[in-house]
N, C-alpha and C. Protein backbone atom coordinates (compact mmCIF):
# COMPACT_ATOMS: atom_id res chain seq x y z
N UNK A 1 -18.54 49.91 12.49
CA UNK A 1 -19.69 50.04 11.61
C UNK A 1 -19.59 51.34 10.84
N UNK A 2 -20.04 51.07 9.82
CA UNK A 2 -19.49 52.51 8.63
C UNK A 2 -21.14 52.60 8.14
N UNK A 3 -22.11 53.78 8.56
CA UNK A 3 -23.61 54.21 7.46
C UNK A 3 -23.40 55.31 6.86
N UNK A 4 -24.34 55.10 6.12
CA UNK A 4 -24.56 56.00 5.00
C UNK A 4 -26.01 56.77 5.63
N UNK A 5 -26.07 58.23 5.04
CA UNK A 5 -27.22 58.97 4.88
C UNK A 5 -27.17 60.27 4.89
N UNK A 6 -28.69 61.13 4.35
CA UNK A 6 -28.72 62.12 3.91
C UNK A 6 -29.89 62.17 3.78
N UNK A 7 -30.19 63.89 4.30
CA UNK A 7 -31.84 63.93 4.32
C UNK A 7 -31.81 65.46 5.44
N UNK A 8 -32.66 66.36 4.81
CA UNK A 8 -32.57 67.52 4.65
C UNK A 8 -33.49 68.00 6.33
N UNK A 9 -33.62 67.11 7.25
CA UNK A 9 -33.79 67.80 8.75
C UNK A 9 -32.73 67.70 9.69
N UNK A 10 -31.11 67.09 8.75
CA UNK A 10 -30.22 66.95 9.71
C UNK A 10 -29.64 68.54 9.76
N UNK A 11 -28.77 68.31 10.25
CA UNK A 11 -27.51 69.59 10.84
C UNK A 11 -27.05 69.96 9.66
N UNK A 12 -27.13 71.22 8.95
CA UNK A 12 -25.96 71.34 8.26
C UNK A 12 -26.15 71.00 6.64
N UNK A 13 -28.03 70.66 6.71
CA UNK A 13 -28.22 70.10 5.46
C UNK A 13 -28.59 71.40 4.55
N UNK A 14 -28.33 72.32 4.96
CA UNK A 14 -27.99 73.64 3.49
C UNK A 14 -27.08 73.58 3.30
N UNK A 15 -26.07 74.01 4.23
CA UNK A 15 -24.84 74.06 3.64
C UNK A 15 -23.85 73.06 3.05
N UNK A 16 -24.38 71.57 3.38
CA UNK A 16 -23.89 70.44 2.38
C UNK A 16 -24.19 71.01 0.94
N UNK A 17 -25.58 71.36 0.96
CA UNK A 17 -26.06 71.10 -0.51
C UNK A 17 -25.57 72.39 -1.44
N UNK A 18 -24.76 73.16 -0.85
CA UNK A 18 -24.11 73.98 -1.57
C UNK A 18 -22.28 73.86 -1.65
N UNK A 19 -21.91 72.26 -1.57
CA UNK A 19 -20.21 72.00 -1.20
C UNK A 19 -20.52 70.30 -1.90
N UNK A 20 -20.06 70.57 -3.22
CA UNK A 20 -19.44 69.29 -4.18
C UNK A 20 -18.70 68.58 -3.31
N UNK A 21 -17.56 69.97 -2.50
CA UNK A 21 -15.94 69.02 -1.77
C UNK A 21 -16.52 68.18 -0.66
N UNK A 22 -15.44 67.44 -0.47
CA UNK A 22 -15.72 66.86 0.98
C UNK A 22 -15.65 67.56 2.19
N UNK A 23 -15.92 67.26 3.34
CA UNK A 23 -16.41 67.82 4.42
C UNK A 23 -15.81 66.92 5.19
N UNK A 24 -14.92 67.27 6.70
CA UNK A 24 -15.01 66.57 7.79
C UNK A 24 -15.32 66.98 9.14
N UNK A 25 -15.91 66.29 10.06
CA UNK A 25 -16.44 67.25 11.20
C UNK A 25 -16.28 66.15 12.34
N UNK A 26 -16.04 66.68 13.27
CA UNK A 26 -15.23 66.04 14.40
C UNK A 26 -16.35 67.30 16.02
N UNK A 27 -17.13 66.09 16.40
CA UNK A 27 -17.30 66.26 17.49
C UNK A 27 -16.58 66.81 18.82
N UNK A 28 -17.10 67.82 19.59
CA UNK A 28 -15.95 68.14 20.88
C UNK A 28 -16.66 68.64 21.98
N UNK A 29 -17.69 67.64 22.24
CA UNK A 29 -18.47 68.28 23.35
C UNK A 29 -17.86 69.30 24.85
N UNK A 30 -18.80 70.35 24.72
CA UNK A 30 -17.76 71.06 25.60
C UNK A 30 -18.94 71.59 26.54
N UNK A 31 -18.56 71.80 27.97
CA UNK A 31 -19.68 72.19 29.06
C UNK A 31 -20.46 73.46 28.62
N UNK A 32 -21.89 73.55 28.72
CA UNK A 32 -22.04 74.24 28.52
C UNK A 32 -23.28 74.04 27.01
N UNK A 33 -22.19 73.34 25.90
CA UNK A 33 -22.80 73.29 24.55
C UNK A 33 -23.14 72.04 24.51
N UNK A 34 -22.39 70.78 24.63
CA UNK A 34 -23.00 69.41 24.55
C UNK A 34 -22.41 69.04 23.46
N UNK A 35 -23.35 68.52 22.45
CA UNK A 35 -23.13 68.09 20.83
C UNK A 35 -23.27 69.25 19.68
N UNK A 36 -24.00 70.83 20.56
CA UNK A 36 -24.01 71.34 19.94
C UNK A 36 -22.65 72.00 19.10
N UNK A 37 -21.44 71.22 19.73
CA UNK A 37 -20.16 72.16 18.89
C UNK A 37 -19.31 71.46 18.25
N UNK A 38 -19.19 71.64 16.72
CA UNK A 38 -18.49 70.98 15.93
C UNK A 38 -17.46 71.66 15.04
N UNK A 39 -16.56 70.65 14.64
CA UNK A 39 -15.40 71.87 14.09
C UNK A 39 -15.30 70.60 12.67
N UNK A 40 -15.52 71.56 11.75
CA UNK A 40 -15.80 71.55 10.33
C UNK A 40 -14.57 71.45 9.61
N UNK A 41 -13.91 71.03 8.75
CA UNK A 41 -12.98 70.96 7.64
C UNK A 41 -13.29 71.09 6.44
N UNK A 42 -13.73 72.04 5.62
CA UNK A 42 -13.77 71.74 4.08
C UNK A 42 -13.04 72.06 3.17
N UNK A 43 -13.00 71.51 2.38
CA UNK A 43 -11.86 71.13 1.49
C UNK A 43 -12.13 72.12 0.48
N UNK A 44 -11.13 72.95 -0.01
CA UNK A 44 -11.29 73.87 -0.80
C UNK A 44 -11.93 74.85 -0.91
N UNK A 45 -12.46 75.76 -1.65
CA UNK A 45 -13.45 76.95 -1.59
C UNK A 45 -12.38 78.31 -0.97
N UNK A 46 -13.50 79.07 -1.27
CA UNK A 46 -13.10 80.34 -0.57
C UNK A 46 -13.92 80.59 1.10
N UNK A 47 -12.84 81.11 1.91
CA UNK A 47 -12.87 81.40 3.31
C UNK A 47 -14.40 82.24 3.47
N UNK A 48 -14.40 83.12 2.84
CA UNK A 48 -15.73 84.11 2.81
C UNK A 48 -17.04 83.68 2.59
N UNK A 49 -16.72 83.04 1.56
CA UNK A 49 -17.97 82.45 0.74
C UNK A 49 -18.24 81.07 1.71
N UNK A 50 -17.79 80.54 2.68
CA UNK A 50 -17.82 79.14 2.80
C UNK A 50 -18.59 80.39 4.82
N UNK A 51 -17.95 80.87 5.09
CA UNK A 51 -18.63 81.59 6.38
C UNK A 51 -20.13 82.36 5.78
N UNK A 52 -20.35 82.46 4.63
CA UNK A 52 -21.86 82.77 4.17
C UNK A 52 -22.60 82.13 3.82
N UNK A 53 -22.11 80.69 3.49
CA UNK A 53 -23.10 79.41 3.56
C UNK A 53 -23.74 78.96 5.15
N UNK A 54 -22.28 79.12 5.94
CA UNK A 54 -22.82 78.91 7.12
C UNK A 54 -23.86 79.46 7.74
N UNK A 55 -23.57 80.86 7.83
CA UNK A 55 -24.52 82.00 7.84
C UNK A 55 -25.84 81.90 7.61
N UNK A 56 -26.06 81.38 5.84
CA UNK A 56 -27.76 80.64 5.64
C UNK A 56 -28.26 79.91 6.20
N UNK A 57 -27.41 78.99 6.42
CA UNK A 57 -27.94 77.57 7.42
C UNK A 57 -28.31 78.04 8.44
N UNK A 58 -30.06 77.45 8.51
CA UNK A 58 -30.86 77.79 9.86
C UNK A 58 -30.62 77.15 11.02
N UNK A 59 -29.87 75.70 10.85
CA UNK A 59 -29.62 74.97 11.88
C UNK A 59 -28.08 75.69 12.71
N UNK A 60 -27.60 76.48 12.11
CA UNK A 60 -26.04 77.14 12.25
C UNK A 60 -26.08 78.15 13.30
N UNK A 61 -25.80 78.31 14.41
CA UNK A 61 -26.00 79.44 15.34
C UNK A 61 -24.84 80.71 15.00
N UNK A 62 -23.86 79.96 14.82
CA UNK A 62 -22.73 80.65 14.68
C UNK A 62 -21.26 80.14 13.83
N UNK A 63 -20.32 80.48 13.60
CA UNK A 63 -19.56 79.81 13.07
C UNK A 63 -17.97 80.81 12.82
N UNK A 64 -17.18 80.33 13.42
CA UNK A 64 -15.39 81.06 13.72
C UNK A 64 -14.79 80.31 12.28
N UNK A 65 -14.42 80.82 11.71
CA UNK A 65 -12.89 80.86 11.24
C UNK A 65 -11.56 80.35 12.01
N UNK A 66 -11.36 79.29 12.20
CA UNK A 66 -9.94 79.03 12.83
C UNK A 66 -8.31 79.07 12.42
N UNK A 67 -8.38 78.77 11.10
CA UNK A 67 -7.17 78.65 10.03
C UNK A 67 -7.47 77.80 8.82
N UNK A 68 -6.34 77.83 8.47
CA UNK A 68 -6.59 77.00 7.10
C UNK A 68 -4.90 76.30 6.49
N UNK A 69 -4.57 75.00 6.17
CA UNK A 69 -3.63 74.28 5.85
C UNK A 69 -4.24 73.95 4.61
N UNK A 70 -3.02 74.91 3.66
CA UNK A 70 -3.36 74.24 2.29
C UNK A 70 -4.86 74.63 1.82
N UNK A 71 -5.35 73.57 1.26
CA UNK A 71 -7.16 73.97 0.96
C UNK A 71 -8.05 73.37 2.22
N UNK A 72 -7.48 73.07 2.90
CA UNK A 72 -8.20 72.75 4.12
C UNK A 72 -8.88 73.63 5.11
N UNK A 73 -10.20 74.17 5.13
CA UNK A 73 -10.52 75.62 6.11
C UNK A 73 -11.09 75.11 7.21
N UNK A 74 -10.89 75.41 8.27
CA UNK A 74 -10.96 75.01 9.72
C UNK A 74 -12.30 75.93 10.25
N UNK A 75 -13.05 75.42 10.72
CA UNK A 75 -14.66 76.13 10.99
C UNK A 75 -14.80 75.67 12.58
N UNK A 76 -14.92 76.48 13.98
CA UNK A 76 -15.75 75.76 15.61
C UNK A 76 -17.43 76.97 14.72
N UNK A 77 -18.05 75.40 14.41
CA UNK A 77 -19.57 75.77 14.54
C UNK A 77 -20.50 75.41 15.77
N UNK A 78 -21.13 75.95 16.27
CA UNK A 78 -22.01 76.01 16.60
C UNK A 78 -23.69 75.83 16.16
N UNK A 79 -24.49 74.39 16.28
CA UNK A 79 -25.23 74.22 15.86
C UNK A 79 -26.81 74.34 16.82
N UNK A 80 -27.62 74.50 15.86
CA UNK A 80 -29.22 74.99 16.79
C UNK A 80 -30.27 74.61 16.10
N UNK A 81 -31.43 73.23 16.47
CA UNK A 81 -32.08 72.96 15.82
C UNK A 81 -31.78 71.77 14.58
N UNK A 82 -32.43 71.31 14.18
CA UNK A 82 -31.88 70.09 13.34
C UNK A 82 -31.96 68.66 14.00
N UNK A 83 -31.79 68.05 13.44
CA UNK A 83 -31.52 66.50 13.78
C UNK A 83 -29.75 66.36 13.71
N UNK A 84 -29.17 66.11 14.92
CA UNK A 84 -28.27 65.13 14.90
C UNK A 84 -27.38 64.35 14.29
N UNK A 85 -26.46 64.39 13.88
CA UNK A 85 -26.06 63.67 12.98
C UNK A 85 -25.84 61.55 14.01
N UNK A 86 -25.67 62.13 14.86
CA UNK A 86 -25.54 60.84 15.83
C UNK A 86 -26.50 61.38 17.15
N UNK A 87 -26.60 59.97 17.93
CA UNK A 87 -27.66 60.19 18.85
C UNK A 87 -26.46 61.28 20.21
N UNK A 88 -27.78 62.62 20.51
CA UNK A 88 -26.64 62.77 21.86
C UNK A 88 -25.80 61.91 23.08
N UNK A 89 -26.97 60.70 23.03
CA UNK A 89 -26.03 59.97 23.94
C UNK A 89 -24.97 59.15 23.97
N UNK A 90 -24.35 59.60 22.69
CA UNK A 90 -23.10 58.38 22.25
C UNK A 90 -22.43 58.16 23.42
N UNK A 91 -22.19 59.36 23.81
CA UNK A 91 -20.88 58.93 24.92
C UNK A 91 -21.19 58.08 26.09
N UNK A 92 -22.66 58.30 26.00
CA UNK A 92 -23.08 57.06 27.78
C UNK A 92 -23.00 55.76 26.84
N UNK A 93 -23.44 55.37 25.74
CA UNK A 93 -23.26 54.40 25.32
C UNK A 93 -21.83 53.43 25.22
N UNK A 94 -21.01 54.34 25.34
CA UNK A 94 -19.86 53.89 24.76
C UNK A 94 -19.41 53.72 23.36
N UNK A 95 -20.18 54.36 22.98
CA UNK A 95 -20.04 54.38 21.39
C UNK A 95 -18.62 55.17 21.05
N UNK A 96 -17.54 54.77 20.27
CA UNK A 96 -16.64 55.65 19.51
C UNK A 96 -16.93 56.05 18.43
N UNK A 97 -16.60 57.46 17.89
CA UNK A 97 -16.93 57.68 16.62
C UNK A 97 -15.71 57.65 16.05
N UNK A 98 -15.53 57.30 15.36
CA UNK A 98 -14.21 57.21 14.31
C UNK A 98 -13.82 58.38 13.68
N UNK A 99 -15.17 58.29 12.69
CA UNK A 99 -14.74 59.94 11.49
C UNK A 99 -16.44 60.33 11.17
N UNK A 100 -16.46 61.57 10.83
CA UNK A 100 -17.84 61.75 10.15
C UNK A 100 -17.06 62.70 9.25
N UNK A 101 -17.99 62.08 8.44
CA UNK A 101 -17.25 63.05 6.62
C UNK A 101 -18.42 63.04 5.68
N UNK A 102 -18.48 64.14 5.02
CA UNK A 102 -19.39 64.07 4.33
C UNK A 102 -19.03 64.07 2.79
N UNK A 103 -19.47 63.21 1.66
CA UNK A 103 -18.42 63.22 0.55
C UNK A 103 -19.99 62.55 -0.68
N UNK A 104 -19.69 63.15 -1.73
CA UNK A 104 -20.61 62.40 -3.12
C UNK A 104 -22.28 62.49 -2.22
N UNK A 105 -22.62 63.83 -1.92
CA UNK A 105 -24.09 63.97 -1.21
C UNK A 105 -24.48 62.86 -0.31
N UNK A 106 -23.82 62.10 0.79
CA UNK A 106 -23.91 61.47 1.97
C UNK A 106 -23.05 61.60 2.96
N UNK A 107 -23.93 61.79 4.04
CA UNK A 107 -22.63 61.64 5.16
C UNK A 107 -22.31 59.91 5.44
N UNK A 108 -20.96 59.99 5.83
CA UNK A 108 -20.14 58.80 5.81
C UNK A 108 -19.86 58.42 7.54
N UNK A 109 -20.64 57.74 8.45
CA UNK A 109 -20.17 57.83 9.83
C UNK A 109 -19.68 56.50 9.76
N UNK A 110 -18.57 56.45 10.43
CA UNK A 110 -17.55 55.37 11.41
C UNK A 110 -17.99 55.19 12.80
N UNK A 111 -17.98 54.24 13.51
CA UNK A 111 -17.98 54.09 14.73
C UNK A 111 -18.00 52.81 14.94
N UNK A 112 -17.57 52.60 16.24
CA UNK A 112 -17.20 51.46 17.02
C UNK A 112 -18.25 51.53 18.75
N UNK A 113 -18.86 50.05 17.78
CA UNK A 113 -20.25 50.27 18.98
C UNK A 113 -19.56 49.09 19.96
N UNK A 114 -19.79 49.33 21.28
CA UNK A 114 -19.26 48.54 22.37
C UNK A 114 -20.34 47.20 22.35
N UNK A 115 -21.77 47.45 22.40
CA UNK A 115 -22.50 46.34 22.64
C UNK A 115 -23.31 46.28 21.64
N UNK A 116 -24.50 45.33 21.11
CA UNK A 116 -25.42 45.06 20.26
C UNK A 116 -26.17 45.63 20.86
N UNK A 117 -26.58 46.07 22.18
CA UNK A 117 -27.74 47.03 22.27
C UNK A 117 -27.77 48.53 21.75
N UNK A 118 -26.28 48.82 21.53
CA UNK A 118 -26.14 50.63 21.23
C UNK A 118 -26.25 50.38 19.70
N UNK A 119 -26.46 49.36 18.94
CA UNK A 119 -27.10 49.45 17.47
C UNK A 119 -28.25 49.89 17.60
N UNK A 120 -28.72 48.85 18.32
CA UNK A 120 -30.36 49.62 18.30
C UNK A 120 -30.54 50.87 18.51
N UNK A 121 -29.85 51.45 19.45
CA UNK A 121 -30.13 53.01 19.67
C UNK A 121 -29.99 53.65 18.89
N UNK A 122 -28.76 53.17 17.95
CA UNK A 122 -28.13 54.10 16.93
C UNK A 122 -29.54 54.18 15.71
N UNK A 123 -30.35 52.60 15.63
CA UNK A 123 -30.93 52.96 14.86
C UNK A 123 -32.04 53.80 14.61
N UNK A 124 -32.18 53.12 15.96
CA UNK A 124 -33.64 54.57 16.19
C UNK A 124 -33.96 55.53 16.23
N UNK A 125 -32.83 56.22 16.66
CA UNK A 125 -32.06 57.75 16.40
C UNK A 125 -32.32 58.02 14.97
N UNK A 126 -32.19 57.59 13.78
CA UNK A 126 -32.66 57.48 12.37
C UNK A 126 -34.02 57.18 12.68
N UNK A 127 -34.54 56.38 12.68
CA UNK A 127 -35.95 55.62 12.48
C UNK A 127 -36.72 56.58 13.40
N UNK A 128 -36.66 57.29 14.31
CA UNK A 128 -37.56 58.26 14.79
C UNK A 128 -38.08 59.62 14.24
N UNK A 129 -37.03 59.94 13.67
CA UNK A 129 -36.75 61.22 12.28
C UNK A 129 -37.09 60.69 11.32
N UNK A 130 -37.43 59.47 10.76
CA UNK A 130 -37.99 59.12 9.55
C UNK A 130 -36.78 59.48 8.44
N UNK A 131 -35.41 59.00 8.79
CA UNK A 131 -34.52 59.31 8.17
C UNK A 131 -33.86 58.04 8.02
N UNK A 132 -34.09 57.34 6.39
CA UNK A 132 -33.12 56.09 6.01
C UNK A 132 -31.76 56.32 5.84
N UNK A 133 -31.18 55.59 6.25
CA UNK A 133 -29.87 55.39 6.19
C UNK A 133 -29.44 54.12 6.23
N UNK A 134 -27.70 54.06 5.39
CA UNK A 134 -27.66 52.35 4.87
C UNK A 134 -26.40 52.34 5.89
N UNK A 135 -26.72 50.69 6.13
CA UNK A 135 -25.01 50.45 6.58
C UNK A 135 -24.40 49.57 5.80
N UNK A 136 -23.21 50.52 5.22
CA UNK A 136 -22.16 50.14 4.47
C UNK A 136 -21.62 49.29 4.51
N UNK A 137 -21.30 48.92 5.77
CA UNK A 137 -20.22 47.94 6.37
C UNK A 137 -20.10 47.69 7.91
N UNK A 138 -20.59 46.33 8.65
CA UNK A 138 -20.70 46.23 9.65
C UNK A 138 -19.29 45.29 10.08
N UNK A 139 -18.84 45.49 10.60
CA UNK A 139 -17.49 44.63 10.91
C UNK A 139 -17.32 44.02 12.64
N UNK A 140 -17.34 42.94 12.69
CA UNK A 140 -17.13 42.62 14.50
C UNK A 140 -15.76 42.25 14.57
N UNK A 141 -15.32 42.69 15.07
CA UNK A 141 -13.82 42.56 16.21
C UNK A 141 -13.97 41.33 16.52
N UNK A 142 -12.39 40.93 16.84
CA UNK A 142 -12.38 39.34 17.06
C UNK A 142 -11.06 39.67 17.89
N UNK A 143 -10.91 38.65 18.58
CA UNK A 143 -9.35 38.80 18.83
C UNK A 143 -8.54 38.57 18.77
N UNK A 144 -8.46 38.34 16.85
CA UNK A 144 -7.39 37.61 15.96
C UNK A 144 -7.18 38.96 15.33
N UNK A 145 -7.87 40.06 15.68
CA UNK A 145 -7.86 41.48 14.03
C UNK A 145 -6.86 41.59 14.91
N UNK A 146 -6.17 41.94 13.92
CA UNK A 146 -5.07 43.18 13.88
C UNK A 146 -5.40 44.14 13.98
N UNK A 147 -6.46 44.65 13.56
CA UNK A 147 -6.79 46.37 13.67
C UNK A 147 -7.89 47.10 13.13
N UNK A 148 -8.11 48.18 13.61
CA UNK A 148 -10.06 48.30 13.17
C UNK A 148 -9.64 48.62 11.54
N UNK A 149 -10.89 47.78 10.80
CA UNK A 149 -10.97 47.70 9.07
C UNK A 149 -11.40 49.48 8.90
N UNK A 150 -10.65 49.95 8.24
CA UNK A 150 -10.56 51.35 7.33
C UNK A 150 -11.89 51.22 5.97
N UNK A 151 -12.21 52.16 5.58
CA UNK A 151 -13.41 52.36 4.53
C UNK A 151 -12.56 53.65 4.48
N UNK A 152 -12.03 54.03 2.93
CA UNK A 152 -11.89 54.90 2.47
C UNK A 152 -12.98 55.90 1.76
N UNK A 153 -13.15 57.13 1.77
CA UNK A 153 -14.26 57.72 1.45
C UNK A 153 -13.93 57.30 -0.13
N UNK A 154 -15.06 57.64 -0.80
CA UNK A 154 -15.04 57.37 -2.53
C UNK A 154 -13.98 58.52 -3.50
N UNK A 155 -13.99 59.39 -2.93
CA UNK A 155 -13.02 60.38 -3.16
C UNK A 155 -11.70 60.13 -3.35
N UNK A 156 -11.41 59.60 -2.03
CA UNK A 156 -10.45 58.64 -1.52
C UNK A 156 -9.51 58.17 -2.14
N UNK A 157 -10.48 56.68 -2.49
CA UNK A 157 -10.11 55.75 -2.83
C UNK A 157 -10.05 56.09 -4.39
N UNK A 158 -10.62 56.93 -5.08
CA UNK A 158 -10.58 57.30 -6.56
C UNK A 158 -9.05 57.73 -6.47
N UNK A 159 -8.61 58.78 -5.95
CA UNK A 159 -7.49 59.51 -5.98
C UNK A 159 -5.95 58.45 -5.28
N UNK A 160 -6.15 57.37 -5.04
CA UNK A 160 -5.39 56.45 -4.67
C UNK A 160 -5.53 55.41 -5.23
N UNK A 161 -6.48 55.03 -6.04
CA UNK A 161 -6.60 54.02 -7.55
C UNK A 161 -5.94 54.63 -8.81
N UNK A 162 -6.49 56.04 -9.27
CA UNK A 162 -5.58 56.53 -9.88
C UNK A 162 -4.44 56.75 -9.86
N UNK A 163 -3.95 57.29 -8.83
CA UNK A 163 -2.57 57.57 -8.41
C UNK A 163 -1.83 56.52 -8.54
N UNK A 164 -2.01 55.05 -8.16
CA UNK A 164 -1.79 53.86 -8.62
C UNK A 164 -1.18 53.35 -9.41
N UNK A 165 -2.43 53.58 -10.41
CA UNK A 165 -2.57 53.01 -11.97
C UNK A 165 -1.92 53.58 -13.20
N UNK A 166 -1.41 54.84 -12.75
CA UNK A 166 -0.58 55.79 -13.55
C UNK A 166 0.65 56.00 -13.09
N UNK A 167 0.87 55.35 -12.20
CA UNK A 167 2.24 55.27 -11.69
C UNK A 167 3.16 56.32 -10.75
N UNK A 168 2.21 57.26 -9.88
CA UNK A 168 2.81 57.68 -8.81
C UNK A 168 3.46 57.43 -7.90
N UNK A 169 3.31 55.98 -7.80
CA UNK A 169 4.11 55.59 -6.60
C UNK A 169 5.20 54.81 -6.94
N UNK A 170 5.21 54.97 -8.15
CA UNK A 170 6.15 53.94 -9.09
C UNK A 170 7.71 55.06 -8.55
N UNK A 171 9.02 53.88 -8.79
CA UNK A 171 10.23 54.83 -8.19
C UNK A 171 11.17 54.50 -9.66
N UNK A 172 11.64 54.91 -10.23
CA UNK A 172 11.21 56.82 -10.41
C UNK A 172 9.15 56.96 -10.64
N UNK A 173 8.83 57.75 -10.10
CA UNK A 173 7.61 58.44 -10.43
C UNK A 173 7.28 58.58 -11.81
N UNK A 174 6.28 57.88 -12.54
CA UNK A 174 6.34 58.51 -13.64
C UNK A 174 5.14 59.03 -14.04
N UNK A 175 4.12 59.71 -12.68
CA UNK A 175 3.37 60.56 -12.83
C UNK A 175 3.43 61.65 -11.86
N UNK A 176 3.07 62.95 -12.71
CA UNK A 176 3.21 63.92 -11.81
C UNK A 176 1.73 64.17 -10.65
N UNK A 177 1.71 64.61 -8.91
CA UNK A 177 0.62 65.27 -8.41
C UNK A 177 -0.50 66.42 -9.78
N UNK A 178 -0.01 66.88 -10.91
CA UNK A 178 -0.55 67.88 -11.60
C UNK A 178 -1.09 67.13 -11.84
N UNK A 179 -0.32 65.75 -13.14
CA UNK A 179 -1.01 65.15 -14.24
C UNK A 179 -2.39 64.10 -13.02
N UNK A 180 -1.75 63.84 -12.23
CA UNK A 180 -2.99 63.11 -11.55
C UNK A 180 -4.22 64.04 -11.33
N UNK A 181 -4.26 65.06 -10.56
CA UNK A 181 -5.22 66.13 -10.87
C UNK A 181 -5.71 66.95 -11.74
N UNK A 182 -5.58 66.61 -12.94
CA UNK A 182 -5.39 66.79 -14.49
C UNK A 182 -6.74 65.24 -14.29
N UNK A 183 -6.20 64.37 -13.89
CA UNK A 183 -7.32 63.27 -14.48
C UNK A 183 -8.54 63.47 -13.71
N UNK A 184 -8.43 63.56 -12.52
CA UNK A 184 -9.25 63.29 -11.52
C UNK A 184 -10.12 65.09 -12.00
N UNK A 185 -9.59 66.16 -12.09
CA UNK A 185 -10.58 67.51 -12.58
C UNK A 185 -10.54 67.92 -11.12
N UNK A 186 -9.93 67.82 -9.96
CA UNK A 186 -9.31 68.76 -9.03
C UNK A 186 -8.14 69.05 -8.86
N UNK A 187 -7.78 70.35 -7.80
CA UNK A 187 -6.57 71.08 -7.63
C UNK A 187 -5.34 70.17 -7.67
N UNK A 188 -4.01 70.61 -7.56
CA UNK A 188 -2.92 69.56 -6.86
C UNK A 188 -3.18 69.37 -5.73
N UNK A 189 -3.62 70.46 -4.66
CA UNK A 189 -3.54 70.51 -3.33
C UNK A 189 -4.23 69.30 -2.78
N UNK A 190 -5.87 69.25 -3.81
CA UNK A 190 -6.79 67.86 -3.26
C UNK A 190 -6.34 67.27 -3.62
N UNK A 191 -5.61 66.73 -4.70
CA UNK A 191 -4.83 65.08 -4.72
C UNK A 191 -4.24 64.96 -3.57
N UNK A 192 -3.06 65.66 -3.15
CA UNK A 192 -2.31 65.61 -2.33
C UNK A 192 -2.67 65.54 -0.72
N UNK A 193 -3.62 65.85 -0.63
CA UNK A 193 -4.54 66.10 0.65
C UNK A 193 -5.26 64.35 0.57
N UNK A 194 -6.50 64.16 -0.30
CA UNK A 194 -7.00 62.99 -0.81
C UNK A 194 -5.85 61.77 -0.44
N UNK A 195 -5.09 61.72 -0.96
CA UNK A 195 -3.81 61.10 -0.99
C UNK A 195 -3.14 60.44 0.28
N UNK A 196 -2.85 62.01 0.93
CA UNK A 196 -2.32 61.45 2.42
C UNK A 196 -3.30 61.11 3.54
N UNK A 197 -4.34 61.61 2.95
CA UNK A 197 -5.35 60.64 4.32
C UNK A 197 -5.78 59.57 4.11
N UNK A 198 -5.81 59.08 2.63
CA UNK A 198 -5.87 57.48 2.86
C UNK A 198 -5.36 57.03 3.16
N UNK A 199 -3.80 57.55 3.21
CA UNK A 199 -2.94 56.44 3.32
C UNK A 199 -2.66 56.88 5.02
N UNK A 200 -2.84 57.41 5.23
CA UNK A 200 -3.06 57.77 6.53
C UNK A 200 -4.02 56.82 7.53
N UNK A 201 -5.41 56.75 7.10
CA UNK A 201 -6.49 55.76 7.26
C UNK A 201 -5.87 54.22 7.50
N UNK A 202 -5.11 54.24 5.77
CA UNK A 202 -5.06 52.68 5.46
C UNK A 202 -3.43 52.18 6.47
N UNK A 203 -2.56 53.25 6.64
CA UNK A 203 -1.36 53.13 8.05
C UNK A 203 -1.98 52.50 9.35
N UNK A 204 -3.08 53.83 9.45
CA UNK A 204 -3.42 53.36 11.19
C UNK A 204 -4.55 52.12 12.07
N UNK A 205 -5.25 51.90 9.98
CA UNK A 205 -6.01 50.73 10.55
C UNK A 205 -5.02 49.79 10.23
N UNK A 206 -3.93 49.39 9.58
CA UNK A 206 -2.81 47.71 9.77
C UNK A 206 -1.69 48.22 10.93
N UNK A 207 -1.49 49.39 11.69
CA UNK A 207 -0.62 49.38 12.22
C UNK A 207 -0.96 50.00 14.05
N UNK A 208 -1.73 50.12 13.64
CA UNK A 208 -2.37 50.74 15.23
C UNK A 208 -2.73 49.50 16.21
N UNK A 209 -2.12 49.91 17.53
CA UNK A 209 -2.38 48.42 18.77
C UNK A 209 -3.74 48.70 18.95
């Protein structure tokens, strides 16, 4: 199941609203903190300026610097206050989360719910906060799939339609990473980044047991 939403009592909702780029954040509950600890990816920006957004954010307790690949900056935040982006009890549920990304002012959650009762939970978790949210795409497993269905973020899938259609993948190449980021109005680095995680996505959902 892939929802949509956005709405300014979740986690993190200042410092979205100051980041055009995409965002990825990956849960890591650890003794001690719970759900409160998440490790952030954003795409581009400056290192300084992106630890002083955090900083504003009231829901933000704290926030490390870990590294950075390329335009990719690596954040272990620490969150306090806020709503949730998912219910704390995913994990008794059995719920998997796939990806949470935040991209075009919505967060984008993936997950793989074990039963029809952990929908409901999931929804209420929204519906108690008075926070709408859409689902994108509900998909049931069968045991003919081949493999869990991929949803590329919009970002994504822009930068891998283009890339496409202009002939990047064409052999010989007869577009350059520049001229593609030339169309699209970001760096080389985000094409190239954009790029390999779809196809990354679109690998591990046809090829993964």
């Amino acid at each position: 199941m892939e929802i949509l939403f956005e709405d300014p009592q979740l986690v993190l909702s200042s410092f979205t609203t100051e980041r055009p780029e995409p965002l990825e954040l990956e849960y890591q509950p650890t003794e001690g903190q719970g759900w409160d600890c998440v490790f952030v990816t954003a795409e581009g920006g400056d290192v300084s300026s992106l630890l002083a957004d955090f900083d504003s954010d009231p829901t933000v307790e704290s926030a490390a610097y870990l590294g950075s690949i390329g335009e990719d900056h690596r954040f272990k935040v620490l969150t306090s206050g806020g709503v949730p982006l998912v219910p704390p009890e995913t994990t008794q549920l059995g719920v998997r989360l796939i990806s949470i990304q935040y991209d075009q002012n919505s967060w984008h959650v993936q997950m793989h719910l074990p039963v029809h009762s952990a929908l409901h939970r999931i929804q209420s978790h929204y519906h108690d906060q008075n926070i709408t949210f859409h689902v994108k795409r509900l998909h049931v497993a069968r045991e003919t799939d081949i493999g869990a269905e991929t949803v590329l973020l919009p970002g994504q899938r822009e930068a891998l339609v283009v890339a496409y259609q202009n002939g990047y993948f064409d052999v010989p190449r007869t577009e350059s990473q520049s001229e593609i980021a030339n169309r699209l109005g970001i760096s080389k680095s985000g094409v190239s980044q954009r790029i390999r995680r779809a196809i990354s996505r679109l690998v591990e959902a046809t090829l993964a047991p």
